[in-house]
Protein backbone atom coordinates (compact mmCIF):
# COMPACT_ATOMS: atom_id res chain seq x y z
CA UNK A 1 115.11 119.81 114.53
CA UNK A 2 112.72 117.27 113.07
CA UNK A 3 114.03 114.20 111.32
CA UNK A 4 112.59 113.99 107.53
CA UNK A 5 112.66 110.26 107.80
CA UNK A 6 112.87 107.68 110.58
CA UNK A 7 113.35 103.94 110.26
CA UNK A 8 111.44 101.27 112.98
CA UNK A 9 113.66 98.87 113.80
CA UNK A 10 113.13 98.71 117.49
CA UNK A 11 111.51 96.04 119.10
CA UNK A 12 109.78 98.18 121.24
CA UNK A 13 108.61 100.36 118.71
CA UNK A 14 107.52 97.71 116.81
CA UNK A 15 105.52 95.55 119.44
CA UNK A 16 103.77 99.48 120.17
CA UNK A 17 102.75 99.61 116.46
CA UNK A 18 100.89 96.63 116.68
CA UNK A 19 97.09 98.24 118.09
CA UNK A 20 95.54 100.09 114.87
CA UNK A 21 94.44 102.67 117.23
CA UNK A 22 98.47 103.83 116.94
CA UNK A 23 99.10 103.13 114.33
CA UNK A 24 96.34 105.61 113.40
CA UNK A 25 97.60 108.71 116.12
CA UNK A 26 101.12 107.82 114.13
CA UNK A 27 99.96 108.50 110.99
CA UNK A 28 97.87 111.70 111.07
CA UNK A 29 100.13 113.22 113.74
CA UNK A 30 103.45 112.29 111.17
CA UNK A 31 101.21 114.56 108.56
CA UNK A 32 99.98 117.11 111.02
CA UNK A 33 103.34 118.83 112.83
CA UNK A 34 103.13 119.85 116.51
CA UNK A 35 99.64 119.59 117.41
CA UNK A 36 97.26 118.93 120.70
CA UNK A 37 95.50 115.77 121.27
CA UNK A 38 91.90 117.34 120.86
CA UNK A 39 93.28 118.16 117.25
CA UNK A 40 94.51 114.74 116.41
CA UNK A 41 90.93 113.60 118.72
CA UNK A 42 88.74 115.72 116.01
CA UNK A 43 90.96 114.37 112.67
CA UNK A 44 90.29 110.79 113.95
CA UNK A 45 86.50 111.33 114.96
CA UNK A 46 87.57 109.48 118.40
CA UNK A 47 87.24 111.15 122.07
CA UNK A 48 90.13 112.50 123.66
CA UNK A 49 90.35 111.12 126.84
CA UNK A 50 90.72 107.48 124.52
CA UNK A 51 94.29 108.96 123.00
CA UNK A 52 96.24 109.88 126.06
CA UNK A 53 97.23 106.16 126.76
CA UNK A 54 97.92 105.85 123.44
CA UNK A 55 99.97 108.55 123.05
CA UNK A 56 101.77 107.93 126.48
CA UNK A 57 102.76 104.71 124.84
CA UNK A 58 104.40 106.07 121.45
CA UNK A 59 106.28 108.18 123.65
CA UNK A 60 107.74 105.55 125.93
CA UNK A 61 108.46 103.48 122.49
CA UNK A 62 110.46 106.59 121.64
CA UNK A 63 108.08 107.05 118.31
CA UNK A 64 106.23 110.41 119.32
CA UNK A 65 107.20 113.22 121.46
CA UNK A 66 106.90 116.03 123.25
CA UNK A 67 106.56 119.31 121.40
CA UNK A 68 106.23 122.10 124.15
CA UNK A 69 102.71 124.27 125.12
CA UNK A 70 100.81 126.40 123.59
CA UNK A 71 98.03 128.70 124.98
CA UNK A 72 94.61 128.84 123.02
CA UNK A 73 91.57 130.16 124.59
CA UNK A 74 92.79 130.95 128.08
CA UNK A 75 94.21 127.37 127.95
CA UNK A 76 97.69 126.06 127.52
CA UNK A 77 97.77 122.72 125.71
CA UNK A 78 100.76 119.96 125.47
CA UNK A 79 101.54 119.75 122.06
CA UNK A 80 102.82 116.39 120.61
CA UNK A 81 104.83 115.27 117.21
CA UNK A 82 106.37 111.80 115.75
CA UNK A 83 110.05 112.14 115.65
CA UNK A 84 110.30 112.20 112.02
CA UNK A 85 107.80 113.42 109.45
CA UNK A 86 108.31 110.14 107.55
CA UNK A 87 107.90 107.28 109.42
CA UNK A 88 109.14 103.18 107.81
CA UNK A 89 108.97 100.12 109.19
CA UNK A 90 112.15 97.89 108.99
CA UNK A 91 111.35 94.41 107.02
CA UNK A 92 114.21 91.56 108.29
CA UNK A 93 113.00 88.27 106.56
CA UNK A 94 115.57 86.66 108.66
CA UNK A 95 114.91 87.85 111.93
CA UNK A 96 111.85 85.98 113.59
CA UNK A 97 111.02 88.58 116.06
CA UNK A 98 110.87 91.21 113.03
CA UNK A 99 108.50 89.11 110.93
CA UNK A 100 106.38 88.15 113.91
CA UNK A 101 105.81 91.70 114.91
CA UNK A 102 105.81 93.25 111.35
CA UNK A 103 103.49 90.49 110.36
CA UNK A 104 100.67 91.38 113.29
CA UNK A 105 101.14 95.21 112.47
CA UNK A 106 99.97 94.38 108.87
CA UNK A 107 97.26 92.28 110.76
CA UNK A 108 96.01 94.94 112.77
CA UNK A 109 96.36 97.33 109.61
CA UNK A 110 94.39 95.45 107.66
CA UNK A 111 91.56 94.35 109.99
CA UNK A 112 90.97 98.03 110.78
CA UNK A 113 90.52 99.21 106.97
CA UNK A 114 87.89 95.67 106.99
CA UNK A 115 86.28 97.74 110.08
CA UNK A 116 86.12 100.66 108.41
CA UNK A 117 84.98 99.70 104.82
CA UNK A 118 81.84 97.87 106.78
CA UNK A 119 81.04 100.71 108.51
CA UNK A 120 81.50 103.15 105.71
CA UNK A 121 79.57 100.88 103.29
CA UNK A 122 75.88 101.12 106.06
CA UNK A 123 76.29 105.44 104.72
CA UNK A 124 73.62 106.00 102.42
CA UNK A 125 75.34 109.08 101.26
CA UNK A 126 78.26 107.43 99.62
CA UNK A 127 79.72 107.53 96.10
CA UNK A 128 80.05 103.73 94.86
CA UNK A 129 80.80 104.33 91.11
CA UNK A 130 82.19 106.52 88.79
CA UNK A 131 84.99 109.09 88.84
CA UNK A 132 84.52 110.13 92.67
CA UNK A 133 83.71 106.61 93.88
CA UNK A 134 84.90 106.94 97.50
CA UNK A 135 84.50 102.75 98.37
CA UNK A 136 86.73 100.25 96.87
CA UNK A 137 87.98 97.41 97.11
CA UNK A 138 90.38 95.15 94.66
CA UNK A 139 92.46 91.52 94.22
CA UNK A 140 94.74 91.71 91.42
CA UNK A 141 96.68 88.55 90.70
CA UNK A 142 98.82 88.71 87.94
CA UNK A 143 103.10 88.02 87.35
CA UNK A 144 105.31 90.44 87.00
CA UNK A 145 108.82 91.67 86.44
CA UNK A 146 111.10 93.50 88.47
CA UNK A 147 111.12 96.39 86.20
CA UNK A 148 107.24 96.13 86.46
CA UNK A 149 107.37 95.61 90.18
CA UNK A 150 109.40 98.94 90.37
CA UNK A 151 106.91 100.48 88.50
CA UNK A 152 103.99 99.40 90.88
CA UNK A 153 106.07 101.03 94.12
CA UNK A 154 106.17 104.32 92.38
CA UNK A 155 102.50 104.13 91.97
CA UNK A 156 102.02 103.46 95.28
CA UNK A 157 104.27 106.25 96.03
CA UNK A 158 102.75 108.58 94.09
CA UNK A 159 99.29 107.35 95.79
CA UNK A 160 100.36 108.27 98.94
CA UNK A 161 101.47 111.76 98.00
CA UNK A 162 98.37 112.58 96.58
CA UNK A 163 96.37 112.25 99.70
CA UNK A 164 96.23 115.63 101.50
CA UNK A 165 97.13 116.50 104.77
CA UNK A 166 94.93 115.21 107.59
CA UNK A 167 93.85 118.87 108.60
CA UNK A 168 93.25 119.79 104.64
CA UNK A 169 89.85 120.29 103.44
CA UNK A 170 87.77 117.44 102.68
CA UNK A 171 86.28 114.12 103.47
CA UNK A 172 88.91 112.64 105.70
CA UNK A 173 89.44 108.46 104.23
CA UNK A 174 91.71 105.25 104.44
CA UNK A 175 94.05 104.05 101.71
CA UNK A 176 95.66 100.35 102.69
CA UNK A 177 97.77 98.67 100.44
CA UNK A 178 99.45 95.36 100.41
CA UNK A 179 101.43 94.29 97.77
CA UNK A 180 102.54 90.42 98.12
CA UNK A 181 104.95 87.48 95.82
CA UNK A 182 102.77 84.45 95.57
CA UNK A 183 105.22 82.00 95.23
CA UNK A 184 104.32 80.56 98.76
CA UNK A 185 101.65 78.70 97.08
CA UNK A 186 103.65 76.69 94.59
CA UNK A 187 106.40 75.96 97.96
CA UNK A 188 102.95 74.78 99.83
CA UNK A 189 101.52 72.66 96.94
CA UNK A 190 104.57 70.59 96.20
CA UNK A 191 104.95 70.13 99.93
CA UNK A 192 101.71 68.83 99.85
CA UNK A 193 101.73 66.44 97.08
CA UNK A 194 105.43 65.00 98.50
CA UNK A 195 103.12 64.36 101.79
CA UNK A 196 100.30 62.58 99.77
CA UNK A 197 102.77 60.46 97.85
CA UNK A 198 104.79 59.30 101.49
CA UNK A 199 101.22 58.14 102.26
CA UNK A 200 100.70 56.05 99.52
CA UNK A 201 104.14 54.47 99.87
């Protein structure tokens, strides 16, 4: 039986994650079930023949597996699932490997929703303002306390529950979120100006 959730602590796993093109068969094939690669090739827009290696790679990572045959048309596909329906990636702040590796999948993550937005953005058919605006972008800096922090991860819960199903109807999009402390800069600054005064002794 199917795992609800799953937690990525492997190495392995982790240094698979890092190409956005998996990260991408991860996520719609988490929301989709048991499904062929031409159905997770025709959610994505990409070809099929471009997923196998992919896919061949999540499974040696131990992240997606096999889910039997099916026949359709006169043809019997391979059918293919994650190993949970929830998948979570393990943050260690202490462990260097972790935060290398979790660091470049957030790289990776974010450089493909930058790919993405500029392509999206050369449509002429697109919806740039107003209640169905379909395009956005946004930098919010601003303190906060940990009640209000907990308050921000249930909205980005509930944001991520209210996108449908891969396979649902309608215009298939993106959401990335990144949600970051700031105190890094105020670490960085005095660092700096204890450097600038060592140079003027």
């Amino acid at each position: 039986m199917k795992r609800q959730e799953y937690v990525i602590r492997d190495k392995r796993q982790v240094a698979a994650l890092r190409s956005a093109a998996r990260q991408e068969v991860v996520d719609v094939l988490a929301e989709m079930g048991e499904v062929s690669v031409a159905e997770i090739a025709a959610t994505l827009g990409r070809p099929a023949d471009a997923l196998y290696f992919h896919l061949r790679a999540l499974q040696r990572a131990g992240l997606v597996e096999a889910a039997g045959y099916r026949k359709r048309g006169g043809r019997t596909e391979a059918l293919f699932r994650t190993v949970a329906s929830e998948l979570f990636l393990h943050y260690e702040p202490q462990d260097e490997a972790n935060r290398r590796g979790v660091t470049a999948i957030v790289s990776s993550m974010l450089r493909l929703g930058i790919r993405d937005f500029g392509r999206a953005f050369q449509s002429n058919k697109l919806i740039v303002e107003g209640p169905q605006r379909e395009l956005w972008a946004l930098r919010k800096t601003g303190r906060l306390s940990l009640t209000q922090i907990a308050g921000v991860n249930r909205a980005i819960k509930r944001l991520t529950k209210s996108v449908s199903k891969p396979q649902g109807r309608g215009r298939l999009y993106g959401i990335t979120v990144l949600l970051t402390p700031l105190d890094h800069r105020q670490r960085e600054s005095k660092r700096s100006a204890k450097s600038r005064e060592k140079r003027k002794q």
